[in-house]
C-alpha atoms as a PDB file:
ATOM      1  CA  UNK A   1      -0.794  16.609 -18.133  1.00  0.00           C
ATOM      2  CA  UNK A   2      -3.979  15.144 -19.916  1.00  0.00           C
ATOM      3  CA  UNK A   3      -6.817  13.545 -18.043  1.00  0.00           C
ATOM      4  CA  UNK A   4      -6.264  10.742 -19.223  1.00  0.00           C
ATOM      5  CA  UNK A   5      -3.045  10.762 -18.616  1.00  0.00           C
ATOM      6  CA  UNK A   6      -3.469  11.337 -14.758  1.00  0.00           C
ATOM      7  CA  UNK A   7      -5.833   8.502 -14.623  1.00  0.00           C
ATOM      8  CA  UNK A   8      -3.409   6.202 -16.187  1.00  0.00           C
ATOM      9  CA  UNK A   9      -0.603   7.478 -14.000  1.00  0.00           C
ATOM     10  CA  UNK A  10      -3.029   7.159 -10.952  1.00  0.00           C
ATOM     11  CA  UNK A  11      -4.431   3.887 -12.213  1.00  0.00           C
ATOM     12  CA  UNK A  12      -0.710   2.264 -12.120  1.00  0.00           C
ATOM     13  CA  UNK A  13      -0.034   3.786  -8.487  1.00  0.00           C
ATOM     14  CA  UNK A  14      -2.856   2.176  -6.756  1.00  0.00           C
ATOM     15  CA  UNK A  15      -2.546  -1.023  -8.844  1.00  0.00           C
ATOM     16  CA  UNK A  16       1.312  -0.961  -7.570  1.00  0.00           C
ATOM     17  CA  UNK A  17      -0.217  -0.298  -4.187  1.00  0.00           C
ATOM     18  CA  UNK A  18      -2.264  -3.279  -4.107  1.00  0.00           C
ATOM     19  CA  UNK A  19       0.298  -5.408  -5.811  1.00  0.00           C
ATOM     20  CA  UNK A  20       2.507  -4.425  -2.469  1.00  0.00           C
ATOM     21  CA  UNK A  21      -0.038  -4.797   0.235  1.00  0.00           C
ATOM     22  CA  UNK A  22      -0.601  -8.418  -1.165  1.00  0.00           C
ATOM     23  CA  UNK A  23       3.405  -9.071  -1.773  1.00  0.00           C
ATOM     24  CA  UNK A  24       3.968  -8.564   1.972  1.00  0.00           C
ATOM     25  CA  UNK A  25       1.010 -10.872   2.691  1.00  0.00           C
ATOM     26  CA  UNK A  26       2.299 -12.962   0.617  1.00  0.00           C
ATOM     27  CA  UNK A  27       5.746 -12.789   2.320  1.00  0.00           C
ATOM     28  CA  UNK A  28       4.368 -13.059   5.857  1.00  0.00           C
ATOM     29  CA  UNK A  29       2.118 -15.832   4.951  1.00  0.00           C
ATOM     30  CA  UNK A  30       5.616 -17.682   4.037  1.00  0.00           C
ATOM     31  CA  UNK A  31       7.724 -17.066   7.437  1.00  0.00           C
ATOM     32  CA  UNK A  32       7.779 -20.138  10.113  1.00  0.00           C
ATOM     33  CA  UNK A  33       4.442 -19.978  12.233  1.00  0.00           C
ATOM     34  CA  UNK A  34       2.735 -17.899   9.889  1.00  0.00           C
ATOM     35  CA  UNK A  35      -0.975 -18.241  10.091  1.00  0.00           C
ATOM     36  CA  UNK A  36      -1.953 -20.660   6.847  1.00  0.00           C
ATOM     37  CA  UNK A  37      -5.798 -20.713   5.158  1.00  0.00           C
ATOM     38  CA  UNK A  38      -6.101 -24.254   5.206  1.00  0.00           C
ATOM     39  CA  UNK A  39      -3.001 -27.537   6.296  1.00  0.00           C
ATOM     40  CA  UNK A  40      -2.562 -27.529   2.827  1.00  0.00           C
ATOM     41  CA  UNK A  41       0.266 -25.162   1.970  1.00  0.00           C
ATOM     42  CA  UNK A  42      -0.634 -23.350  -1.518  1.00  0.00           C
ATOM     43  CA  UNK A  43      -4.300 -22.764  -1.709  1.00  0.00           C
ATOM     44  CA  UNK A  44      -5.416 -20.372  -3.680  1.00  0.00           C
ATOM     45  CA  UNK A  45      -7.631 -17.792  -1.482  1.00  0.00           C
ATOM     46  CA  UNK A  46      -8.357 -16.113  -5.259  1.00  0.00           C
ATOM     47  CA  UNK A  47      -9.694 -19.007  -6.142  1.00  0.00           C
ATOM     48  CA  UNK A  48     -13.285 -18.699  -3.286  1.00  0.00           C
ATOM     49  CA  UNK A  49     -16.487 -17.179  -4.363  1.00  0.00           C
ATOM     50  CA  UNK A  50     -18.055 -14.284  -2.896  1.00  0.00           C
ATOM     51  CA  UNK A  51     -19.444 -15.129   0.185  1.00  0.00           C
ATOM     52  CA  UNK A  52     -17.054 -18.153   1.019  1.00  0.00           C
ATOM     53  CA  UNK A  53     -15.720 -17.913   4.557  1.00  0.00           C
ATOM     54  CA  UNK A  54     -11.972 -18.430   5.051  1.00  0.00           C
ATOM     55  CA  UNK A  55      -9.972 -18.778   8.372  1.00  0.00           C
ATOM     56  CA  UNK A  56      -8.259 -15.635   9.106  1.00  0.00           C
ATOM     57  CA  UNK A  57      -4.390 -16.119   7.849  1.00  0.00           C
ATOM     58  CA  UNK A  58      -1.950 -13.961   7.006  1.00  0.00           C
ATOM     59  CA  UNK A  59      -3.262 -13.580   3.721  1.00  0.00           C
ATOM     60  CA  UNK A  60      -6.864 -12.506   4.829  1.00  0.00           C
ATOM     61  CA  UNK A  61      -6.564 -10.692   7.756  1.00  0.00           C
ATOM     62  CA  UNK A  62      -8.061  -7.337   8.327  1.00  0.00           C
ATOM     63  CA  UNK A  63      -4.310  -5.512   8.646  1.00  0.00           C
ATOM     64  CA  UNK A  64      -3.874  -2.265   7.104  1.00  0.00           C
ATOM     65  CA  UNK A  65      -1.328  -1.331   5.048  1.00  0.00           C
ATOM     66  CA  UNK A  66       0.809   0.412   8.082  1.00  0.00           C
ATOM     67  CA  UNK A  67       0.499  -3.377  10.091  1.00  0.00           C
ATOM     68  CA  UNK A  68       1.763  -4.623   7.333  1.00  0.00           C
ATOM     69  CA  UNK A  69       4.641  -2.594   6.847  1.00  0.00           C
ATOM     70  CA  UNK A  70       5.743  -2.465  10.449  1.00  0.00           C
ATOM     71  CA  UNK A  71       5.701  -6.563  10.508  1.00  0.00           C
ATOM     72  CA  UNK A  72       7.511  -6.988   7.282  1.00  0.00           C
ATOM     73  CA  UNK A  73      10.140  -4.471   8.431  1.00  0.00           C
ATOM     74  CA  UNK A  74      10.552  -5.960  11.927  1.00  0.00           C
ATOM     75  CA  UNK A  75      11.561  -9.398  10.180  1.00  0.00           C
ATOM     76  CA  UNK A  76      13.754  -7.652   7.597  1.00  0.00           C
ATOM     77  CA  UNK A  77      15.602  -6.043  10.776  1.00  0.00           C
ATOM     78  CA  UNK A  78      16.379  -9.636  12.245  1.00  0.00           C
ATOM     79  CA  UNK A  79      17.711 -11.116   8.795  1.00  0.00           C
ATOM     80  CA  UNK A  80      19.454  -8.513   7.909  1.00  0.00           C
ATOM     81  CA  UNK A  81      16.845  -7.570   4.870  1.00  0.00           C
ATOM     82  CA  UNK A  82      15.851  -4.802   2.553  1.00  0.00           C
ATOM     83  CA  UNK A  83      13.402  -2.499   4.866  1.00  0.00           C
ATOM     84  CA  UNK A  84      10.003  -0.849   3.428  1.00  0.00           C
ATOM     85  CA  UNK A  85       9.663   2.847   3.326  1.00  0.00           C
ATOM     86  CA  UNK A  86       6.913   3.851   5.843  1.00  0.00           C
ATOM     87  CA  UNK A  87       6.202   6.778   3.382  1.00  0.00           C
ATOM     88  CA  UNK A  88       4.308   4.257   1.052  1.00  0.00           C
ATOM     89  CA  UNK A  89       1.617   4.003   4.234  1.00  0.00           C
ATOM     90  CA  UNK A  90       1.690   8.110   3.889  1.00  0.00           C
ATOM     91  CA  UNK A  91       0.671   8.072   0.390  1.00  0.00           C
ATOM     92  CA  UNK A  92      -1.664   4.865   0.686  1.00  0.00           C
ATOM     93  CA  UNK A  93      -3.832   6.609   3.496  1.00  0.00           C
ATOM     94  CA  UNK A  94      -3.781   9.990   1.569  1.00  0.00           C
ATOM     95  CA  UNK A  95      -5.428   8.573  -1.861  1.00  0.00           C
ATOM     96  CA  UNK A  96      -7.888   6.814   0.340  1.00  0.00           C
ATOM     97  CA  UNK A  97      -8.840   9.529   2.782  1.00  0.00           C
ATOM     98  CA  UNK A  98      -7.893  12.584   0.648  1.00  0.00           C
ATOM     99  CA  UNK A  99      -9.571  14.356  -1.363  1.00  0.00           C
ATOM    100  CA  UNK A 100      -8.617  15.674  -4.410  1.00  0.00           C
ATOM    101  CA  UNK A 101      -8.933  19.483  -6.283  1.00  0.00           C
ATOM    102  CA  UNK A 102      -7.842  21.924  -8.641  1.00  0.00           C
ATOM    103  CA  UNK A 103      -8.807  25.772  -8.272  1.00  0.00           C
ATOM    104  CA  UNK A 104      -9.090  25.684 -11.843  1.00  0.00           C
ATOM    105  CA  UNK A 105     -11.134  22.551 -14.352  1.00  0.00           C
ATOM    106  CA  UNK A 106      -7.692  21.017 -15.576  1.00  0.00           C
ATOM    107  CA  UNK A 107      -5.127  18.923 -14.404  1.00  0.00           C
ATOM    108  CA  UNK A 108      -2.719  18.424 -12.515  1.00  0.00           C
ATOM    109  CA  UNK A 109      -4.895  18.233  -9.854  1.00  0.00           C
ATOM    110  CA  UNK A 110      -3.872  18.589  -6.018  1.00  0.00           C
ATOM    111  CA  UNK A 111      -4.648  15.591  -3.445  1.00  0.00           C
ATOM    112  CA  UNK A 112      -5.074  17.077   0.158  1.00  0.00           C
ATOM    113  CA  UNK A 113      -5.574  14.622   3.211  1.00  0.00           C
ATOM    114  CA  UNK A 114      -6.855  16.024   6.891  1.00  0.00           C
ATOM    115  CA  UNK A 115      -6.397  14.770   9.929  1.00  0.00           C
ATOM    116  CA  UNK A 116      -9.561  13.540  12.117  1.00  0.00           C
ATOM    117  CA  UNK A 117     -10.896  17.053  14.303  1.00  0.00           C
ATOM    118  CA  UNK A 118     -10.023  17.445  17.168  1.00  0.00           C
ATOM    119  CA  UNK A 119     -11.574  20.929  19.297  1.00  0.00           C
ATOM    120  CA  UNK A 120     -13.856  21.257  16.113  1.00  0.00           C
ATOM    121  CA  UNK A 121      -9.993  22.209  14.226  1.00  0.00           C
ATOM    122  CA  UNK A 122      -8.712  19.667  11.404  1.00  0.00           C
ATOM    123  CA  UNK A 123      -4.842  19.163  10.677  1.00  0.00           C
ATOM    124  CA  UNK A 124      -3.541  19.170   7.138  1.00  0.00           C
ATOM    125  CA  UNK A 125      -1.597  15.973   7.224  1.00  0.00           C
ATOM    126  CA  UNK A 126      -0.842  15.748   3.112  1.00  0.00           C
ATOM    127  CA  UNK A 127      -0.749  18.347   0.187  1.00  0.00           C
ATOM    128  CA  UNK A 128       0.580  17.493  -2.936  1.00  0.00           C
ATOM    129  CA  UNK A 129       0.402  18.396  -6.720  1.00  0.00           C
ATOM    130  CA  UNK A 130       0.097  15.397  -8.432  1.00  0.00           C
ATOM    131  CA  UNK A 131       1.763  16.436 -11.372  1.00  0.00           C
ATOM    132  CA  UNK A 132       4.628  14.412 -13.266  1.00  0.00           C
ATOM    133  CA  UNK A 133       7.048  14.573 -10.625  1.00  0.00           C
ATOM    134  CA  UNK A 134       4.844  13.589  -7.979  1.00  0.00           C
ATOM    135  CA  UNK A 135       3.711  10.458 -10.117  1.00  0.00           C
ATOM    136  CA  UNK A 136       7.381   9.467 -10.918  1.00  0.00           C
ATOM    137  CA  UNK A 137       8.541   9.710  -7.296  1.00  0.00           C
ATOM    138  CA  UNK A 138       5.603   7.487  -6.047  1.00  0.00           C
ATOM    139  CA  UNK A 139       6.807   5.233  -8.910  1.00  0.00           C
ATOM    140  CA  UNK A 140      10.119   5.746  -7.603  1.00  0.00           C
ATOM    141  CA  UNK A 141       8.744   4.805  -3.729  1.00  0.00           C
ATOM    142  CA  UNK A 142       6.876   1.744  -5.008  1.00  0.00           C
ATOM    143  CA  UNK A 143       9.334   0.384  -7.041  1.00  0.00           C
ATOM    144  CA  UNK A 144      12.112   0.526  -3.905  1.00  0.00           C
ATOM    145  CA  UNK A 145       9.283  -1.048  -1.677  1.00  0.00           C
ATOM    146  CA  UNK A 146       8.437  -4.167  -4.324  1.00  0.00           C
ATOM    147  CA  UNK A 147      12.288  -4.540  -4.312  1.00  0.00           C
ATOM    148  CA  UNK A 148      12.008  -5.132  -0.809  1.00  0.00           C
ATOM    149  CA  UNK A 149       9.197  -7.189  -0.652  1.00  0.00           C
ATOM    150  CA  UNK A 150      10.656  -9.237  -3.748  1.00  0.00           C
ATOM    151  CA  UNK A 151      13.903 -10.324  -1.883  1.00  0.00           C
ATOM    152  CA  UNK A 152      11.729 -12.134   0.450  1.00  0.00           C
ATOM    153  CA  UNK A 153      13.604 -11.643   3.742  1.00  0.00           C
ATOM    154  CA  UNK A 154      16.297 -13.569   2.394  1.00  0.00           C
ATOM    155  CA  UNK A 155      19.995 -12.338   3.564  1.00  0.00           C
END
């Protein structure tokens, strides 16, 4: 593997990743009592400036990814609905808080996360190669959890 093609292969994951975070907003946003931006059902919160202020909603809410996932899977549970794999959160958390290294300059490259000290000790909490299987099972991962989100909660 190329550099360029890692960055293209890591390019799609994290788009995929924020294409999912905003699916299951979008889902949540859509259940009864969900929290709306505005009485009018269908504004676009894409559509505000920077700097506009917004009510918090479902949509803009400061939830991480796990929240997210936990919510969405406790409604699939009581319809009967496709479920999220909690191992997306995993690999969300470990591109944003890992760090990334090869012992050698080339590619593939290895993405290590750590967990926060604790008695001045840290905890490995995610080692991977990201080489081509690693990117086609996160492809694999993300494409099971968009099917999910996709379905809507309908059963």
């Amino acid at each position: 593997m190329n550099g360029d093609e890692h960055i293209q292969r890591l390019g799609k994951v994290v788009g995929n990743l924020q294409s999912l975070e905003f699916g299951i907003r979008g889902v949540l946003a859509n259940l009864p009592g969900a929290r709306r931006v505005h009485s009018d059902h269908g504004v676009d919160v894409l559509a505000f400036p920077v700097g506009s202020e917004l009510p918090e909603s479902d949509l803009t809410d400061y939830a991480s990814l796990g929240k997210l996932v936990e919510m969405f899977n406790r409604e699939a549970a009581l319809r009967g609905a496709k479920t999220i794999d909690a191992r997306v959160v995993v690999l969300r958390d470990a591109l944003a808080h890992g760090r990334t290294y090869a012992k050698e300059a080339r590619f593939p490259l290895r993405l290590v996360k750590f967990d926060k000290p604790r008695n001045g000790k840290v905890r490995v909490t995610y080692s991977e190669v990201m080489d081509h299987a690693w990117f086609d099972r996160q492809r694999d991962l993300l494409n099971d959890c968009m099917d999910a989100v996709r379905s809507r909660l309908e059963s």
